[in-house]
PDB file of N, CA and C in Angstrom:
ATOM      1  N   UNK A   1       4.088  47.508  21.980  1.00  0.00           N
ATOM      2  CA  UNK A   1       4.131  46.256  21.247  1.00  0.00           C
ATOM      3  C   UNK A   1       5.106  45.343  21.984  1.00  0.00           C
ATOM      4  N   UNK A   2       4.572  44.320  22.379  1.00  0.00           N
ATOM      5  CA  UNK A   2       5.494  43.362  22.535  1.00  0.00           C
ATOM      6  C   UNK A   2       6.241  42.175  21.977  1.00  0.00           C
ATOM      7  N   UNK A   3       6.778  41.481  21.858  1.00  0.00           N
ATOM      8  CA  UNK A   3       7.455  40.404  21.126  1.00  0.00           C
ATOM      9  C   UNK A   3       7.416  39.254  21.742  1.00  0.00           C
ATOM     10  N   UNK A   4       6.642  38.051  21.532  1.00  0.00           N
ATOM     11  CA  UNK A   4       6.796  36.708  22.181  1.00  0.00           C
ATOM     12  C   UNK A   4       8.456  36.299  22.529  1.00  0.00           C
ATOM     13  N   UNK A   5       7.923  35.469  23.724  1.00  0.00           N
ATOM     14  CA  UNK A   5       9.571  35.421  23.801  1.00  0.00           C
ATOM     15  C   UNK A   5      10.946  34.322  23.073  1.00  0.00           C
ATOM     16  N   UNK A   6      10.004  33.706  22.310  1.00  0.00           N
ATOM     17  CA  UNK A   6      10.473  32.721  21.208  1.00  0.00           C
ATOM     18  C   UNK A   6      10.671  33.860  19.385  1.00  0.00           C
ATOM     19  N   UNK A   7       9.739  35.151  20.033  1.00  0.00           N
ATOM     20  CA  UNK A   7      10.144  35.914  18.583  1.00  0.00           C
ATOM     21  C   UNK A   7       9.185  35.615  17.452  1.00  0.00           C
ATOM     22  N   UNK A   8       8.168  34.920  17.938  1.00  0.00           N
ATOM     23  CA  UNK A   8       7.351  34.092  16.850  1.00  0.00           C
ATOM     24  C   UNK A   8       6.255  35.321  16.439  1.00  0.00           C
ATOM     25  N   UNK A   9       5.514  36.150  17.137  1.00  0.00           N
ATOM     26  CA  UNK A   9       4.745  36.884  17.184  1.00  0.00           C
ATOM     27  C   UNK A   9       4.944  37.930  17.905  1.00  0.00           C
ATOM     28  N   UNK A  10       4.045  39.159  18.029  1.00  0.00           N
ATOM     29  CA  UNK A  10       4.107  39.932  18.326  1.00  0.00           C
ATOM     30  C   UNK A  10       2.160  40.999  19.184  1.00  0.00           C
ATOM     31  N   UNK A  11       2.153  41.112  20.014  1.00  0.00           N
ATOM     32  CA  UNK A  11       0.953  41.767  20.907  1.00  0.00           C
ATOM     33  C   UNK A  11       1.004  43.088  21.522  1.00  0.00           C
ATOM     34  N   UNK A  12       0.247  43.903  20.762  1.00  0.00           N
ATOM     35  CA  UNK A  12      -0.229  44.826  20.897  1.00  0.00           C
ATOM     36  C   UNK A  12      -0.918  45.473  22.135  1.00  0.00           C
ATOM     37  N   UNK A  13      -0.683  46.078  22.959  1.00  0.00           N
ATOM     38  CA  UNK A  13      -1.428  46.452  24.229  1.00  0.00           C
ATOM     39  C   UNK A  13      -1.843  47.997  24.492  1.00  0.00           C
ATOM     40  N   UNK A  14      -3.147  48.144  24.232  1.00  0.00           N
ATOM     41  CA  UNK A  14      -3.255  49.884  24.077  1.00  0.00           C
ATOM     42  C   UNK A  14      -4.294  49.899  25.089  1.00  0.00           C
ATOM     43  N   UNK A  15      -4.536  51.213  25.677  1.00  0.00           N
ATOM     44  CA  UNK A  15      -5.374  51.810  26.751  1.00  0.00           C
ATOM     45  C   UNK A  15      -6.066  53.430  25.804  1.00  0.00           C
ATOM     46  N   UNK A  16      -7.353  52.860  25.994  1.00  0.00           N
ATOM     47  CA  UNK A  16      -7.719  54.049  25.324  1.00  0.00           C
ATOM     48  C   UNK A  16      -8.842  54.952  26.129  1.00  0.00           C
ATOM     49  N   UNK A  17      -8.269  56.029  26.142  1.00  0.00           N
ATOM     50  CA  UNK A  17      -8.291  57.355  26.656  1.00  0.00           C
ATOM     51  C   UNK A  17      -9.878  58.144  26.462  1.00  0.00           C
ATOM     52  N   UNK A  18     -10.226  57.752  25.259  1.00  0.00           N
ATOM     53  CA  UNK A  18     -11.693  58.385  24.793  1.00  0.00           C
ATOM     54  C   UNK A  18     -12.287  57.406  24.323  1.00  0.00           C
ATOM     55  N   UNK A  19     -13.888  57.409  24.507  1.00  0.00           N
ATOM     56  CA  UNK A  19     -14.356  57.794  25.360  1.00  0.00           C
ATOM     57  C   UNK A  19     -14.414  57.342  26.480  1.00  0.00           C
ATOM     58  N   UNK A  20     -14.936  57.411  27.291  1.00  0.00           N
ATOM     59  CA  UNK A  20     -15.093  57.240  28.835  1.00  0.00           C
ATOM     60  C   UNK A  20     -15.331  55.975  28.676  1.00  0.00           C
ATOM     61  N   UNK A  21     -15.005  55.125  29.596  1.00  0.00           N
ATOM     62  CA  UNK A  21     -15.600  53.615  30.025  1.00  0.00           C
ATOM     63  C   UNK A  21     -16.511  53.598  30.708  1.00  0.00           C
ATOM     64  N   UNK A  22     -17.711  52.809  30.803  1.00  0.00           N
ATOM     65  CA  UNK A  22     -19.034  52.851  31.147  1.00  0.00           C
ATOM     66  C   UNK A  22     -18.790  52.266  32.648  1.00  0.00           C
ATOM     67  N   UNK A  23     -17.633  51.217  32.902  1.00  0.00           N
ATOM     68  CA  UNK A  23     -17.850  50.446  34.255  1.00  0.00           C
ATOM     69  C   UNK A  23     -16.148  50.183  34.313  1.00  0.00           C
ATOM     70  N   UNK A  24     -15.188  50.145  34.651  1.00  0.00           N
ATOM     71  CA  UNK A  24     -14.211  49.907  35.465  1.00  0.00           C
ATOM     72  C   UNK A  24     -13.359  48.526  35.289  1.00  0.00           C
ATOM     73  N   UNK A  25     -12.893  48.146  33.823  1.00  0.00           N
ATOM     74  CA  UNK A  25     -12.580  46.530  33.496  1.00  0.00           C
ATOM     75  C   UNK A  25     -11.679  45.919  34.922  1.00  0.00           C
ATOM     76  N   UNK A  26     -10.993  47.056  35.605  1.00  0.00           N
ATOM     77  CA  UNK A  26      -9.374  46.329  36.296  1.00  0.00           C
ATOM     78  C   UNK A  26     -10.531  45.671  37.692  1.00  0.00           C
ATOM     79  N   UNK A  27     -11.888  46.347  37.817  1.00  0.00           N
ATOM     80  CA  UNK A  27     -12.622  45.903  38.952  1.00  0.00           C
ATOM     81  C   UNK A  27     -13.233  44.237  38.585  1.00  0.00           C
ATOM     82  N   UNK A  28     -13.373  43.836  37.763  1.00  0.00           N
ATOM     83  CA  UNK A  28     -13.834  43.143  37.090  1.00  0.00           C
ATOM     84  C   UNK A  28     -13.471  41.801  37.773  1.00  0.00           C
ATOM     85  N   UNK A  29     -13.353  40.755  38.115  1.00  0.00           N
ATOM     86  CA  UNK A  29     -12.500  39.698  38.565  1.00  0.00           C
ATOM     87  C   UNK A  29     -12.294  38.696  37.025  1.00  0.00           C
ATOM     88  N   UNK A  30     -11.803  38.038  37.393  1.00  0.00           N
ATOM     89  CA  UNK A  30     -10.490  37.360  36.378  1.00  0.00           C
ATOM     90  C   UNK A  30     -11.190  36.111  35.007  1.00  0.00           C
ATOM     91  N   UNK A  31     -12.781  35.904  36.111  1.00  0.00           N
ATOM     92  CA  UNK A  31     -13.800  35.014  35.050  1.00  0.00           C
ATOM     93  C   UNK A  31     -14.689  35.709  34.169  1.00  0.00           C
ATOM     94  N   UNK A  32     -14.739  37.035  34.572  1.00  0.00           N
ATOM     95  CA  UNK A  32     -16.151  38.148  34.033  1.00  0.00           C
ATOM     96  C   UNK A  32     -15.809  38.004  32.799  1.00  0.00           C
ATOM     97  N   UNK A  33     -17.061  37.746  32.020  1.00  0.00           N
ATOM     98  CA  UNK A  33     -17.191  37.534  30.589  1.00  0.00           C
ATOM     99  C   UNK A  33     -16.375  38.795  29.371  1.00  0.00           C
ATOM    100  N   UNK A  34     -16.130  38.226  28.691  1.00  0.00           N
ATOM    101  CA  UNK A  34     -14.935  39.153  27.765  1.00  0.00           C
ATOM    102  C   UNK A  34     -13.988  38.656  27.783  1.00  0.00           C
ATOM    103  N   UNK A  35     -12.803  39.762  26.679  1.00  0.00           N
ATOM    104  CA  UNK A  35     -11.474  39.280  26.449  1.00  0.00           C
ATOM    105  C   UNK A  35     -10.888  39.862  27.511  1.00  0.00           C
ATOM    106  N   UNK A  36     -10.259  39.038  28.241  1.00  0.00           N
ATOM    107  CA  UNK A  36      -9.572  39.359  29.789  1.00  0.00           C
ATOM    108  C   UNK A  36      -8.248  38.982  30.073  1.00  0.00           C
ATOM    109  N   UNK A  37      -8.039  37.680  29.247  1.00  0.00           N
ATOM    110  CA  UNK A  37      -6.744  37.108  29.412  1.00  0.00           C
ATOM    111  C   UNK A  37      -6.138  36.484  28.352  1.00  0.00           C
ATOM    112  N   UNK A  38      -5.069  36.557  28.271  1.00  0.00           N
ATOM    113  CA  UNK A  38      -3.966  35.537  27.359  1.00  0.00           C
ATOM    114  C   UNK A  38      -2.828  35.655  28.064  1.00  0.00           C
ATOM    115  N   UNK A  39      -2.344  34.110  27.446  1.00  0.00           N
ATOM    116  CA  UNK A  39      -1.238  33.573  27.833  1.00  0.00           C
ATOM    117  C   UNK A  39       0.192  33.049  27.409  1.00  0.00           C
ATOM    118  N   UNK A  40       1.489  33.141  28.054  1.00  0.00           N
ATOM    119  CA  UNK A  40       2.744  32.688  27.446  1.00  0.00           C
ATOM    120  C   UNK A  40       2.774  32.232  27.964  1.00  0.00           C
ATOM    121  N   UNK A  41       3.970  30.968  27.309  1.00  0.00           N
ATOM    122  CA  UNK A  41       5.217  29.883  27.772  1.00  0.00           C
ATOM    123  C   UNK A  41       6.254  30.772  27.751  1.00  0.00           C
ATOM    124  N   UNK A  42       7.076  31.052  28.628  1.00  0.00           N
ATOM    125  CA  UNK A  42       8.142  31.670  28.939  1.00  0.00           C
ATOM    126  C   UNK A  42       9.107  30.695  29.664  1.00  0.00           C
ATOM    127  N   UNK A  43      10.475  30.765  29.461  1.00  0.00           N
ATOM    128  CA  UNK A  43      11.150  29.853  30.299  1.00  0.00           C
ATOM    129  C   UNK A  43      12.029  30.528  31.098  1.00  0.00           C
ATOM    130  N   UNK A  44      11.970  31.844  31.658  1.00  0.00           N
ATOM    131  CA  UNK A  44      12.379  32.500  32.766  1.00  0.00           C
ATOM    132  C   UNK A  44      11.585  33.487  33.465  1.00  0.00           C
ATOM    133  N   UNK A  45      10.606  32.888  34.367  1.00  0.00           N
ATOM    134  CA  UNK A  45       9.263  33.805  34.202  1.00  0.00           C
ATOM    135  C   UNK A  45       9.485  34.404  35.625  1.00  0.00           C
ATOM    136  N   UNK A  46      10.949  34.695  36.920  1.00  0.00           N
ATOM    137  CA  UNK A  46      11.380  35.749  37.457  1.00  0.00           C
ATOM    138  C   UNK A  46      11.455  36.885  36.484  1.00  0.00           C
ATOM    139  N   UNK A  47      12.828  36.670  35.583  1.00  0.00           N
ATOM    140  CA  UNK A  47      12.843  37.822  34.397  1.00  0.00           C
ATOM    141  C   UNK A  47      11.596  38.773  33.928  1.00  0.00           C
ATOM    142  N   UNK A  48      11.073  37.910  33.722  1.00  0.00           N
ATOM    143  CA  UNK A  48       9.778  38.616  32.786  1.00  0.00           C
ATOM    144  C   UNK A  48       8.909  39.318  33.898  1.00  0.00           C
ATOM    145  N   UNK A  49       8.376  38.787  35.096  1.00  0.00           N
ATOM    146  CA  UNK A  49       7.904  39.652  36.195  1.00  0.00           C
ATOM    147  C   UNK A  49       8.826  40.463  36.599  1.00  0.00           C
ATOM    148  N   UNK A  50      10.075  40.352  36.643  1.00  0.00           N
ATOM    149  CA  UNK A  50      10.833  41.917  36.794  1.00  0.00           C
ATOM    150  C   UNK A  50      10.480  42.848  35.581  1.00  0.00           C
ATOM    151  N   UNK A  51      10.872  42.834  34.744  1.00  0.00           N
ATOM    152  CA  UNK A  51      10.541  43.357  33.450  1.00  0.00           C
ATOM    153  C   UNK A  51       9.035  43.971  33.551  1.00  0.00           C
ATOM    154  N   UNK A  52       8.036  43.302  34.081  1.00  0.00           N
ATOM    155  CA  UNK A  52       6.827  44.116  33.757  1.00  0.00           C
ATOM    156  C   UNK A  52       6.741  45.023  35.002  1.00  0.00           C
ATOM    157  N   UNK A  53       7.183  44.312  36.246  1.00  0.00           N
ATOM    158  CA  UNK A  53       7.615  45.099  37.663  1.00  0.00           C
ATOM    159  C   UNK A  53       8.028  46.455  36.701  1.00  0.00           C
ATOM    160  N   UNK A  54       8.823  46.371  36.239  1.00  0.00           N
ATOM    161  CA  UNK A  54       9.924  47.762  36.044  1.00  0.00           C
ATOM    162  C   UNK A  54       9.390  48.473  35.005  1.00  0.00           C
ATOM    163  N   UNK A  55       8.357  47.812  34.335  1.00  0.00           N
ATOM    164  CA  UNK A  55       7.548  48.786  33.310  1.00  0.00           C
ATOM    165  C   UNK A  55       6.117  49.099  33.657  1.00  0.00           C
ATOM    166  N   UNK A  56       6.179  48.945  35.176  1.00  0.00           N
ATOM    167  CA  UNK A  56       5.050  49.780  36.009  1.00  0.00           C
ATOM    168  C   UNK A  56       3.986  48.956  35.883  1.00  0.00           C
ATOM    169  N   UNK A  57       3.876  47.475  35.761  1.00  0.00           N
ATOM    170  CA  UNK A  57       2.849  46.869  35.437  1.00  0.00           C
ATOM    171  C   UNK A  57       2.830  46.255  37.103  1.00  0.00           C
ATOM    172  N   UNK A  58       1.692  45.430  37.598  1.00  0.00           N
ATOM    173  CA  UNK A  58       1.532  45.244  38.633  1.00  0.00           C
ATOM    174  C   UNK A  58       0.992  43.438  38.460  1.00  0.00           C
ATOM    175  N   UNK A  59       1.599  42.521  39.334  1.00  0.00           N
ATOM    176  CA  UNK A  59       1.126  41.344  39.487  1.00  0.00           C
ATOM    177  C   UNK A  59      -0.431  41.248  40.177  1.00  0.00           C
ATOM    178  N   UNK A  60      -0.620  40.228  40.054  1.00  0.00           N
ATOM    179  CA  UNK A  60      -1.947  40.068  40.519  1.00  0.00           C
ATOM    180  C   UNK A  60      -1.523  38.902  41.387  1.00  0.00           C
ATOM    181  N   UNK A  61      -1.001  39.005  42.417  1.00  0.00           N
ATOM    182  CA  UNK A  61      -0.593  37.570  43.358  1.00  0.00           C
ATOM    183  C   UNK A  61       0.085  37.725  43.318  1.00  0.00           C
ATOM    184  N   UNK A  62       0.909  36.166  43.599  1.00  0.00           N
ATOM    185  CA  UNK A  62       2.136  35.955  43.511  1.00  0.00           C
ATOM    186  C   UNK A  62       2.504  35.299  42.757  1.00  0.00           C
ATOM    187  N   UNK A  63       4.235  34.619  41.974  1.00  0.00           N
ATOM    188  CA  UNK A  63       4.170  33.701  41.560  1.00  0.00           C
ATOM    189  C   UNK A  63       4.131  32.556  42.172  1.00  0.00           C
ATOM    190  N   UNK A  64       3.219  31.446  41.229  1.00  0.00           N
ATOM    191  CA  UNK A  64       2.852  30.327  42.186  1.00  0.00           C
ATOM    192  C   UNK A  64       3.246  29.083  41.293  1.00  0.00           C
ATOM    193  N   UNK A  65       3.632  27.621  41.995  1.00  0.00           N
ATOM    194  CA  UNK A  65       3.486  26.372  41.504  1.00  0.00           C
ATOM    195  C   UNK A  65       2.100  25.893  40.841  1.00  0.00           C
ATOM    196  N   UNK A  66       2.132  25.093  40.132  1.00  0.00           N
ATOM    197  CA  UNK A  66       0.801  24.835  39.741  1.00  0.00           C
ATOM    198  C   UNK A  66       1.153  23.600  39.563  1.00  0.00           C
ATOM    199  N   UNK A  67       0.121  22.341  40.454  1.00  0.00           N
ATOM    200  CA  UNK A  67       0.365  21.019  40.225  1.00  0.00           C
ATOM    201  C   UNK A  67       1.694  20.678  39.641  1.00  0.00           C
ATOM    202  N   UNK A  68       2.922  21.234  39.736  1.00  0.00           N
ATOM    203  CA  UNK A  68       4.794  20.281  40.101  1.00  0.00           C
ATOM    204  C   UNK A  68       4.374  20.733  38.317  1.00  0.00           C
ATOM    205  N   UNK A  69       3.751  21.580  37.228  1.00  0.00           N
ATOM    206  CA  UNK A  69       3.530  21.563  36.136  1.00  0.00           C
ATOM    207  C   UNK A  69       4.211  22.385  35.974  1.00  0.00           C
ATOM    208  N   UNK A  70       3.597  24.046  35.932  1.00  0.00           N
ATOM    209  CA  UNK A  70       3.817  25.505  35.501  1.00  0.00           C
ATOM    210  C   UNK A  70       4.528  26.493  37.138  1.00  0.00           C
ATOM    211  N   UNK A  71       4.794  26.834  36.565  1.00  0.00           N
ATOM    212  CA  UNK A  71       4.950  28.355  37.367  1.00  0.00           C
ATOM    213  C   UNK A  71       4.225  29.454  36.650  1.00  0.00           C
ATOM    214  N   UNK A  72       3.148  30.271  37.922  1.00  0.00           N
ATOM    215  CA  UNK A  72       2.379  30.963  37.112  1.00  0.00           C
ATOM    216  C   UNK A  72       2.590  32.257  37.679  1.00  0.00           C
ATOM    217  N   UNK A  73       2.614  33.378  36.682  1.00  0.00           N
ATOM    218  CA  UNK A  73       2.014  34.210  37.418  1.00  0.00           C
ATOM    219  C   UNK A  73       0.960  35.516  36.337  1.00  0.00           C
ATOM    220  N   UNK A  74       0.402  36.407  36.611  1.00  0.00           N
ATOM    221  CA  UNK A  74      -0.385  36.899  36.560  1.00  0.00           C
ATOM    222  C   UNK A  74       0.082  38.362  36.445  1.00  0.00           C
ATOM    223  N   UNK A  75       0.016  38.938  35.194  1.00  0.00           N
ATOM    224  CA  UNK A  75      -0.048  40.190  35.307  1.00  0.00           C
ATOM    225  C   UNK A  75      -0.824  41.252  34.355  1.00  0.00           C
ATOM    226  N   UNK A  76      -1.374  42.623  35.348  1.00  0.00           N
ATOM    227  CA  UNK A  76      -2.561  43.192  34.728  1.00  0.00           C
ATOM    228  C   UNK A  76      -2.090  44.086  34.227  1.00  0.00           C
ATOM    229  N   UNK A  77      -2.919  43.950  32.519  1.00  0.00           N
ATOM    230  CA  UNK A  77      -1.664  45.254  32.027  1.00  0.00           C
ATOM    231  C   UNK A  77      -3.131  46.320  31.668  1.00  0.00           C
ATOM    232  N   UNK A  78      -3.029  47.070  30.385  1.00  0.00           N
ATOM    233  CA  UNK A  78      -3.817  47.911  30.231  1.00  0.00           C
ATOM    234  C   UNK A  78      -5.505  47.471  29.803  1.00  0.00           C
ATOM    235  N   UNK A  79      -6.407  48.567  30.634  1.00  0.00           N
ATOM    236  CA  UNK A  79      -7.945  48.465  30.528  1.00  0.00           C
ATOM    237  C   UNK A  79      -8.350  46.608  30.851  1.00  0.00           C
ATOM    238  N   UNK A  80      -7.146  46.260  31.992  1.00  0.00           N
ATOM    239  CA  UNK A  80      -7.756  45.263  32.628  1.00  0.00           C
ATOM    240  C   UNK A  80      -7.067  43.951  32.472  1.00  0.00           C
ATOM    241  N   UNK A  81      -6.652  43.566  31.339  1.00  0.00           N
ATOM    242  CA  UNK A  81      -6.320  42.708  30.223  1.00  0.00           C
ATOM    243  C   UNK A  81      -5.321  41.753  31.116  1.00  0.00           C
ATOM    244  N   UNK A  82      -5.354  40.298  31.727  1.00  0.00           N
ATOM    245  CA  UNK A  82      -4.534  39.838  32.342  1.00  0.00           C
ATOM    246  C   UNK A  82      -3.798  39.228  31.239  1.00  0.00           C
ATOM    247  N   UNK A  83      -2.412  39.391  31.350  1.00  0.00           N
ATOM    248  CA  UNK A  83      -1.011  38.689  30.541  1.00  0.00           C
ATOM    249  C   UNK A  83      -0.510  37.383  32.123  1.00  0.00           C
ATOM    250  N   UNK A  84      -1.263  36.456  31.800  1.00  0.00           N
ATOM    251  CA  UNK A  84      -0.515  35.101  31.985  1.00  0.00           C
ATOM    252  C   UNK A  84       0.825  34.483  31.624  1.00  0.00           C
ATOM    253  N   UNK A  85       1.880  34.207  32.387  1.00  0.00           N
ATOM    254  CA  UNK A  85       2.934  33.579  32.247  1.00  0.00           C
ATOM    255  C   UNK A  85       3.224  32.326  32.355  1.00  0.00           C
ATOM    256  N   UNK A  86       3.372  31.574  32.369  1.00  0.00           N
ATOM    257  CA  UNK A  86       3.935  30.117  32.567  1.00  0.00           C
ATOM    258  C   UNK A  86       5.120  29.072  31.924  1.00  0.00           C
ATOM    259  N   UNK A  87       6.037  29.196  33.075  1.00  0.00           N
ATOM    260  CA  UNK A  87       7.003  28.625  32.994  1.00  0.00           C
ATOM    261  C   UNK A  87       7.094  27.014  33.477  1.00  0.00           C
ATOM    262  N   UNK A  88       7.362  25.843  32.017  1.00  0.00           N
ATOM    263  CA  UNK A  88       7.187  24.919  32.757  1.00  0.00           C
ATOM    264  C   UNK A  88       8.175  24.387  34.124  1.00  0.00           C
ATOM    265  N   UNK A  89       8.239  23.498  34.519  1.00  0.00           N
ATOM    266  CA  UNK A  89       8.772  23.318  35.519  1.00  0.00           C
ATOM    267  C   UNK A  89       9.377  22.168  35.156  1.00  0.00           C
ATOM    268  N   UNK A  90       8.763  20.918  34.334  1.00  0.00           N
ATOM    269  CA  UNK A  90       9.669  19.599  34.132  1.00  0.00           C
ATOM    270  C   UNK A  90       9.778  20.108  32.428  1.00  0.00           C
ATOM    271  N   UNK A  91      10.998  19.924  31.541  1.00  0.00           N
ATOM    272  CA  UNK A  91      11.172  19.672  29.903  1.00  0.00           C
ATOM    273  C   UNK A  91      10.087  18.841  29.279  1.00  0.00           C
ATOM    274  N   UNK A  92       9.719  19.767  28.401  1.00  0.00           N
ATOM    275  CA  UNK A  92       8.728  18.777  27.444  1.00  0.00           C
ATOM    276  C   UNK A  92       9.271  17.498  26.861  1.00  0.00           C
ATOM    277  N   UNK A  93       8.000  16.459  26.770  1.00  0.00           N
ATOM    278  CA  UNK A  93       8.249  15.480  26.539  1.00  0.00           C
ATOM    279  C   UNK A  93       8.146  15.351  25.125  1.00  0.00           C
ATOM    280  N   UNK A  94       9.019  14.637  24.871  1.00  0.00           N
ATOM    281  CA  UNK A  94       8.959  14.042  23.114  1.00  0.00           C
ATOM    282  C   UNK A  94       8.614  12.793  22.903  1.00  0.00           C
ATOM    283  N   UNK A  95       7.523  12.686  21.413  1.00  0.00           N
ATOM    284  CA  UNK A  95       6.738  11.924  21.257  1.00  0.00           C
ATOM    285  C   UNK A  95       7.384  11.273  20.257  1.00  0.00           C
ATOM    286  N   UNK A  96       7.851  10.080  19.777  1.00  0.00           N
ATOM    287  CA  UNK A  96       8.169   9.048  18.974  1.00  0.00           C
ATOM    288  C   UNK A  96       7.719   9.198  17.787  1.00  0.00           C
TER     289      UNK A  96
END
């Protein structure tokens, strides 16, 4: 179980063992139809790729800039499931 990093919620990540999988989700690439991905706002998203680094999880890339917006990166956790990070890069703007 994990904990958003604002504490707001909480995500569940299980790998299940029986029965057999018919085809191979982690082969899958990143658009193949299904639930494949979700995503955080994180605002220290080195931290958090160490953290999954060290809990044996594996990036998918690197972390990258995204249009002067996000910092992204990508990581594959169990039966395939990409956990998206993104850290903005400029403070949100406030609206009047």
């Amino acid at each position: 179980m994990v904990t958003a990093p604002d504490g707001s919620g909480k995500l569940e990540l299980t790998a299940f063992h029986e029965p057999t999988r018919a085809h191979d989700r982690e082969e899958l690439p990143a658009n193949a139809y299904g639930y494949r991905h979700i995503a955080y706002r994180v605002t220290n998203i080195d931290a958090v790729v160490a953290q999954a680094r060290a809990a044996g999880y594996h990036t998918v890339g690197d972390v990258v800039d995204y249009q002067d917006i996000y910092r992204l990166a990508y990581i594959r956790g169990p039966e395939g499931l990409i956990v998206e990070v993104a850290q903005p890069l400029r403070p949100a703007s406030t609206s009047a």
